[in-house]
Every structure is written in C-alpha cells, then in structure tokens.
Protein backbone atom coordinates (compact mmCIF):
# COMPACT_ATOMS: atom_id res chain seq x y z
CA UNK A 1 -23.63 -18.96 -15.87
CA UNK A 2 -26.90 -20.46 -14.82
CA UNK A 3 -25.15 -22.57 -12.30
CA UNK A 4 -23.22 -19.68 -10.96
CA UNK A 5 -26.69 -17.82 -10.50
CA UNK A 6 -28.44 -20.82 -8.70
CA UNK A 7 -29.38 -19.56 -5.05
CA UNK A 8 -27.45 -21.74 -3.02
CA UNK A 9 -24.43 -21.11 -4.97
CA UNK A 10 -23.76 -17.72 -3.93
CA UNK A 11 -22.48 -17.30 -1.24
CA UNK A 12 -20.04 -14.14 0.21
CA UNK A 13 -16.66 -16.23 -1.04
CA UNK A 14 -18.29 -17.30 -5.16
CA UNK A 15 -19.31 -13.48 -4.90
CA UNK A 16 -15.76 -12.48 -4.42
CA UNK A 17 -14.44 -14.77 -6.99
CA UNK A 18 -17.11 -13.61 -9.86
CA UNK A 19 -16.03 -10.14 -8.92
CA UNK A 20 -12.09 -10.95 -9.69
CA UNK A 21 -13.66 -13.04 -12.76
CA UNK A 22 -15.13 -9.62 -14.14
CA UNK A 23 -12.41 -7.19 -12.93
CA UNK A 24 -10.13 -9.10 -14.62
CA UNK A 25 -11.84 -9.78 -17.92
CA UNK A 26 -12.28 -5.95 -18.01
CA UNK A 27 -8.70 -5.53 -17.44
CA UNK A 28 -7.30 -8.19 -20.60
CA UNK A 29 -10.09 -5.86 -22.69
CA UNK A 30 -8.28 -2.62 -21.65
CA UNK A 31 -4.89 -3.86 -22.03
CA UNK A 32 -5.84 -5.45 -25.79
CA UNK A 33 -7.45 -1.95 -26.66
CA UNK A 34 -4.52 0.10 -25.06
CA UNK A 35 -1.85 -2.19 -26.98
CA UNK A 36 -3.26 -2.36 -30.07
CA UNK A 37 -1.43 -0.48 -33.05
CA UNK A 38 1.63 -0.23 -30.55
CA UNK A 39 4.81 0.38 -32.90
CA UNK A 40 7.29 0.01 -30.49
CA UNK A 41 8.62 -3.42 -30.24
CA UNK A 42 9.11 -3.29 -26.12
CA UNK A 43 6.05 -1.78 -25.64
CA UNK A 44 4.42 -4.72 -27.44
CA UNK A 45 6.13 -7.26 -25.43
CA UNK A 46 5.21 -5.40 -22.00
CA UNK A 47 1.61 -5.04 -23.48
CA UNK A 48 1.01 -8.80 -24.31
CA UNK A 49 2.18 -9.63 -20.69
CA UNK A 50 -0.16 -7.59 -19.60
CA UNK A 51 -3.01 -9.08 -21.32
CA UNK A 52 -1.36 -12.33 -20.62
CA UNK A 53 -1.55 -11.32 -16.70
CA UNK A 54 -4.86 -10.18 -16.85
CA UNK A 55 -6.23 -13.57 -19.03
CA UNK A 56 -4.25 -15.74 -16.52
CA UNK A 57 -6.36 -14.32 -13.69
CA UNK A 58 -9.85 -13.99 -15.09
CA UNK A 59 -9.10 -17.67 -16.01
CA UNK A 60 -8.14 -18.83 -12.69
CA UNK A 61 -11.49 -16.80 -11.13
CA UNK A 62 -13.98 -17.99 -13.23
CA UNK A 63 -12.36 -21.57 -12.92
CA UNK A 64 -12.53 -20.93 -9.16
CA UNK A 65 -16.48 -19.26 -9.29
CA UNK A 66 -17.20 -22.61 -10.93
CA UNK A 67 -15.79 -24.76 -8.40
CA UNK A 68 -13.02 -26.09 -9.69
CA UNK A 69 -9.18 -25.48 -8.42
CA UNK A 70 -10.05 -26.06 -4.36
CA UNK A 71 -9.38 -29.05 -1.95
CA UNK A 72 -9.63 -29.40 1.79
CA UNK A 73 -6.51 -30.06 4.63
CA UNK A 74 -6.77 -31.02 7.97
CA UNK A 75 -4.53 -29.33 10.33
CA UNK A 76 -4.69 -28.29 13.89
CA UNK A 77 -7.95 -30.01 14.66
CA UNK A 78 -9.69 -28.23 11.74
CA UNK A 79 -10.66 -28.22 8.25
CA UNK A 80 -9.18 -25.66 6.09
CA UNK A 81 -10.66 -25.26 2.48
CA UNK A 82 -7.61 -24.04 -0.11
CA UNK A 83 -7.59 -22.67 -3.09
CA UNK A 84 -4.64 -24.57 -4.73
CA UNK A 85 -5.87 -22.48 -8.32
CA UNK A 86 -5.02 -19.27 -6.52
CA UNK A 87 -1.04 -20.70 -6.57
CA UNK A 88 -1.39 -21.78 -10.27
CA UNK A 89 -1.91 -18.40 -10.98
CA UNK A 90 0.60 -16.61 -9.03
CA UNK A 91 3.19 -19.11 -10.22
CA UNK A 92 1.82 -18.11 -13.91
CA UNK A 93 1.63 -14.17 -13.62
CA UNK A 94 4.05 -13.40 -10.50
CA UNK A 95 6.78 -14.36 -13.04
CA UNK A 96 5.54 -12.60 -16.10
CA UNK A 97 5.22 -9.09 -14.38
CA UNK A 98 8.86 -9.44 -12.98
CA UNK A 99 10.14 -10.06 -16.95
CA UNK A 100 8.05 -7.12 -17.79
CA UNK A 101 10.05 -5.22 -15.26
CA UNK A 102 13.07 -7.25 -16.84
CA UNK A 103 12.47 -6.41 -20.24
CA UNK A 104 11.78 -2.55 -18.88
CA UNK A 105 15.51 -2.09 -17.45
CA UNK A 106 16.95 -4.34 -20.47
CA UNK A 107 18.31 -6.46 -17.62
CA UNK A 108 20.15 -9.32 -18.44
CA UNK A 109 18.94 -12.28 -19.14
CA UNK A 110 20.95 -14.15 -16.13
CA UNK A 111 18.89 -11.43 -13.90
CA UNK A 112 16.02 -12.57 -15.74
CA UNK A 113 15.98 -16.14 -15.10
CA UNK A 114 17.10 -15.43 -11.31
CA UNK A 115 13.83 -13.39 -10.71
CA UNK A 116 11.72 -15.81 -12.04
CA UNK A 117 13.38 -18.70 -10.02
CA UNK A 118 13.14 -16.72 -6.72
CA UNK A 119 9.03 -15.53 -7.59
CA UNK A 120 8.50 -19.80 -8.83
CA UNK A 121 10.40 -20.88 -5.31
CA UNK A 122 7.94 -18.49 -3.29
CA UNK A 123 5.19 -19.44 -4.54
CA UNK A 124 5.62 -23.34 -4.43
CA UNK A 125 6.67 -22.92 -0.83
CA UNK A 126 3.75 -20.55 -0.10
CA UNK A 127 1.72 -23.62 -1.67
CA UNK A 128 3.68 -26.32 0.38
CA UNK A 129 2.99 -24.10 3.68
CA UNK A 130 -1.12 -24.21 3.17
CA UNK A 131 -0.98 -27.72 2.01
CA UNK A 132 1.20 -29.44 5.10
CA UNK A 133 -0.73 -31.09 7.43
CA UNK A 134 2.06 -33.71 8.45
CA UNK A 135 5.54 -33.16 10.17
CA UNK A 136 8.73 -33.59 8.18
CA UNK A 137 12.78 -34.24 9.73
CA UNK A 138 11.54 -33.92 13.47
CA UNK A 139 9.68 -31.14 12.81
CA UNK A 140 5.92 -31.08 14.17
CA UNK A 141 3.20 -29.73 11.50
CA UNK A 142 3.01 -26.27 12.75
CA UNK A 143 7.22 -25.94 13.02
CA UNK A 144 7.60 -26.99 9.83
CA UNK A 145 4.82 -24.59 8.45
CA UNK A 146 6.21 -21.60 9.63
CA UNK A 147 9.56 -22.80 8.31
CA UNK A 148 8.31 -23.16 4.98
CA UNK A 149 6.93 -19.69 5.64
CA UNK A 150 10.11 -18.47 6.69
CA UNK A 151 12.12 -19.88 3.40
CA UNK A 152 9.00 -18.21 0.94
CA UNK A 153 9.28 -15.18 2.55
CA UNK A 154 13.79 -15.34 1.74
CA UNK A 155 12.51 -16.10 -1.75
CA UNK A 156 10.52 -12.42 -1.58
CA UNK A 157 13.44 -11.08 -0.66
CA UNK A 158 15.21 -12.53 -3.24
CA UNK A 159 13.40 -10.74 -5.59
CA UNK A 160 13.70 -7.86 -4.26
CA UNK A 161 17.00 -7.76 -4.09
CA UNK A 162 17.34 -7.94 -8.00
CA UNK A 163 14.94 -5.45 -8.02
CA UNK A 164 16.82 -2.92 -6.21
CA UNK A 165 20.25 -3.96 -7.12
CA UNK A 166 20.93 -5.05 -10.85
CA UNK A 167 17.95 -3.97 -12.44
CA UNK A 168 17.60 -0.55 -10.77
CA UNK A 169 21.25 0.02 -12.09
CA UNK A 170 20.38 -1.46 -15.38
CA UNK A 171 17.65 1.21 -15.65
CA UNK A 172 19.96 3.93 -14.71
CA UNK A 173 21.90 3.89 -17.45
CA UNK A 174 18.92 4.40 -19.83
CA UNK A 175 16.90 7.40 -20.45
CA UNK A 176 16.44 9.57 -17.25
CA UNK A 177 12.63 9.02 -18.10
CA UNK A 178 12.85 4.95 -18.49
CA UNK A 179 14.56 5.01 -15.31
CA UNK A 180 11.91 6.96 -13.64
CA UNK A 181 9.36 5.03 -15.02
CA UNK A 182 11.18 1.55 -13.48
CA UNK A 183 11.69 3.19 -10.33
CA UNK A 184 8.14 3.67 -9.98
CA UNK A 185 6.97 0.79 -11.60
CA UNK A 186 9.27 -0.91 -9.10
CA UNK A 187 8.61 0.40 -5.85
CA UNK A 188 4.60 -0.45 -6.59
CA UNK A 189 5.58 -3.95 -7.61
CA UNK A 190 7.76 -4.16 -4.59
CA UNK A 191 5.13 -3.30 -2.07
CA UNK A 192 2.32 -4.90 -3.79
CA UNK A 193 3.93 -8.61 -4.10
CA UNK A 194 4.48 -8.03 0.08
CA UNK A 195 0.56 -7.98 0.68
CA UNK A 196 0.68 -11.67 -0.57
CA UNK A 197 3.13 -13.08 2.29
CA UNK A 198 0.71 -10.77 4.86
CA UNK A 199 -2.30 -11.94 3.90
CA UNK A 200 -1.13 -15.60 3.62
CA UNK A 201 0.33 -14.86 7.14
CA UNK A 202 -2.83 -13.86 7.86
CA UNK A 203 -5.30 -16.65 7.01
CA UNK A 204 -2.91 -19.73 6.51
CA UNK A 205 -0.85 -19.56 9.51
CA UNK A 206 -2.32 -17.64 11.94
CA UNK A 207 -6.10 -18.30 11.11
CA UNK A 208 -6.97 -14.79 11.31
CA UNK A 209 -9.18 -14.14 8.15
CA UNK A 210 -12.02 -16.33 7.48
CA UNK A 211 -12.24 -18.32 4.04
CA UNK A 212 -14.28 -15.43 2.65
CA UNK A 213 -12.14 -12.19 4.39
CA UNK A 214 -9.30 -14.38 2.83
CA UNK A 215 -10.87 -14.66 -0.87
CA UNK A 216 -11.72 -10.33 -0.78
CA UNK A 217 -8.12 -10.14 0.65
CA UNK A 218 -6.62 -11.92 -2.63
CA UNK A 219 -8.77 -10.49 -4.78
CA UNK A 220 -8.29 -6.59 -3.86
CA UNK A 221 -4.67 -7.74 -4.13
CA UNK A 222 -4.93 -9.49 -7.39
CA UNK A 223 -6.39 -6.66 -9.05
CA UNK A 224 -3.95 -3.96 -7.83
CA UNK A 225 -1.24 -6.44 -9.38
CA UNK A 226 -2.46 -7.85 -12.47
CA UNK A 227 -4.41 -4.54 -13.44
CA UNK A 228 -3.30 -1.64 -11.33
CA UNK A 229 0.09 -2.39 -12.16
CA UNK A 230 -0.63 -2.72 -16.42
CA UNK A 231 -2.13 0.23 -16.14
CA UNK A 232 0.41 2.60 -14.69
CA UNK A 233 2.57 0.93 -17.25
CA UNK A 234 0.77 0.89 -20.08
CA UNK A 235 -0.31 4.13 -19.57
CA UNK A 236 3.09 5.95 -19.69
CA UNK A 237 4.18 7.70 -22.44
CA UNK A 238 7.71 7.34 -21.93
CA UNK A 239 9.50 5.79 -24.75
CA UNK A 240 11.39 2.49 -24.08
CA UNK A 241 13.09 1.82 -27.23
CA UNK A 242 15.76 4.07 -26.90
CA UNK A 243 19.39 3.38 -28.16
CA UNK A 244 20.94 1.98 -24.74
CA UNK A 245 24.57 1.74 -23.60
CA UNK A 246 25.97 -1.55 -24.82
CA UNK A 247 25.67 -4.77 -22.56
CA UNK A 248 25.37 -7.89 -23.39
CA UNK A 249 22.57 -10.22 -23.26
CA UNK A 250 19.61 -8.00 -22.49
CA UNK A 251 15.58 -8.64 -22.69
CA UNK A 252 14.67 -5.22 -23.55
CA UNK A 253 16.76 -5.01 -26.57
C-alpha cells in the first residue's frame, strides 16, 4: 500500500483504479453478507457468482493500481498505453453474469454454452482491436481495426439475441414473478454490456477519451455491472426455486 501512496504514483488514472479496487472489494463483502444462510439452492449459485464477479474485479484493479496487467502499442504515429488486465477480467466475469442470467430462466444448457461463446468471442476481438498495430489479408492497420470492431460488436449482438429470444421464453414459462425479475434483470444487463463497445469506440478507435477519461469510463461501467447488477438481483425477494414446466437439460434446475 505504501507504494501505491508514494507521491509520484498517483496520478488521475492509479486514482481511478484504487477507486474500482475499493468499490469492488465492498461489493464481494456485500454479496458474501447478503448470501450467507441462503437456503435456496439457485439463489446460492447466483450469489457465489456474484461474489465471484465482484472478487474477479477488485482483483484485476488492485493488480492494475499496482502496475501490473498494462503494455504499450504503437499505432497511427502514437503510443497508446492498454490495459490488457481490463480484458482478463471481462473475459472472466462477462461470462459468469450471463450464466447467472442462464441459471435465472433455467435455460438450457446448449443456450448456456452459446452465450458464453458469443461474450468470450467479444471480448478477445475487443482485445485483438486495441492490440493491432499491423495490417492483416490486404487490410491496412486502421481497416482491419474497425473490422475487428465490427465482428465484436456481431458477437454483442449475439448475446443479445439469446437474451431476448430463448431465454426470455424460457423465463416465461416460470413464475409470473421469475419472469419479471429476468426481464428486468435482462434489459439492465442488455444496456449495460453496450457501454463497453461505446466506450471502447470511444478511446480505442476513435481516440476520443484520454487514458485517464478512459480508466473513469471503465470503471463507472464496471461497477454498474459487477455490483449494480448483484445487487438488484440479490436483492429480490422473488423465489427462484419453483417447480418449473419440464425441459430438458436446464441450469436452473
């Protein structure tokens, strides 16, 4: 912690990261309290992702605060410092909150593993995009980042598509309160995971945000997703382990 205090450390960016380093570690505390002595067994498994969320990201913060997860690229005549951590992350939690959502509907597990490859495949190409500095198949650098752009943003849309398809009607045909609950839960997910292509838009390919704009930008998004969105569910009282209609191969059962 010393280090972290030292006067030439701190600068606007480490401040931002230290902030997401406590937000989050006050986040896994609230979600361990708020699960704790939980008897139903889905509302276990939706509370340790959200502590696993939470952990994941204070993790990845303080690892960041410290120095450690960031390299520089050269592209367009500049250097441009990324935070290659920031993807480890994502590719960690993105995943675990859409299986929360999974488990939530009782989707199937086919769904399952789809939404997980689609949130994996945006991420790694939202990485790729930030991290290409060369051209590729005729392709000049800047073509072929916006094309990588282009295929992480299909990958969003992806998920969203199992969002609002099979696991909206998998809800449905549970309680009228779980499917309230996913609908919600869902439409906050859905608009929350779209701040990530904007403000990667934002500062990776259009240079618009500064390294430290970009660093508050992911880090008022980060805690709306890995805490805002454990709260609201963590904080519902609907039941979830109701008797269901019978399908096959489902997470929530």
């Amino acid at each position: 912690m010393a280090v972290l205090l030292q006067a030439e450390a701190i600068d606007s960016g480490r401040i931002w990261l230290l902030l997401g380093t406590i937000g989050l570690v006050l986040g896994t505390g609230y979600f361990v309290r708020a699960g704790w002595g939980e008897t139903e067994a889905t509302k276990r498994k939706l509370s340790a992702v959200t502590v696993a969320v939470a952990a994941i990201g204070g993790l990845a913060y303080l690892l960041l605060a410290l120095g450690y997860g960031a390299m520089t690229v050269r592209y367009g005549g500049e250097t441009h410092t990324v935070y290659w951590l920031h993807f480890v992350d994502w590719l960690l939690t993105l995943p675990l909150i859409l299986l929360a959502l999974a488990v939530l509907a009782a989707g199937t597990r086919r769904t399952a593993a789809a939404l997980v490859g689609f949130a994996a495949s945006m991420v790694v190409l939202g990485l790729a995009t930030v991290l290409t500095d060369r051209g590729m198949a005729g392709l000049d650098p800047d073509t072929l980042r916006i094309a990588l752009f282009g295929a992480s943003v299909l990958a969003y849309l992806g998920v969203l598509g199992l969002l609002i398809r099979p696991l909206s009607r998998a809800a449905a045909e549970r309680s009228t309160e779980v499917a309230m609950l996913f609908s919600m839960l869902r439409n906050v997910v859905i608009v929350l995971l779209g701040l990530y292509p904007v403000v990667w838009l934002l500062g990776h390919v259009l240079n618009v945000l500064p390294t430290t704009g970009l660093l508050l930008a992911y880090l008022l998004v980060d805690l709306l997703v890995k805490v805002g969105f454990g709260t609201l569910l963590l904080r519902a009282d609907t039941p979830v382990d109701e008797p269901t209609n019978t399908k096959p191969r489902t997470l929530g059962g």
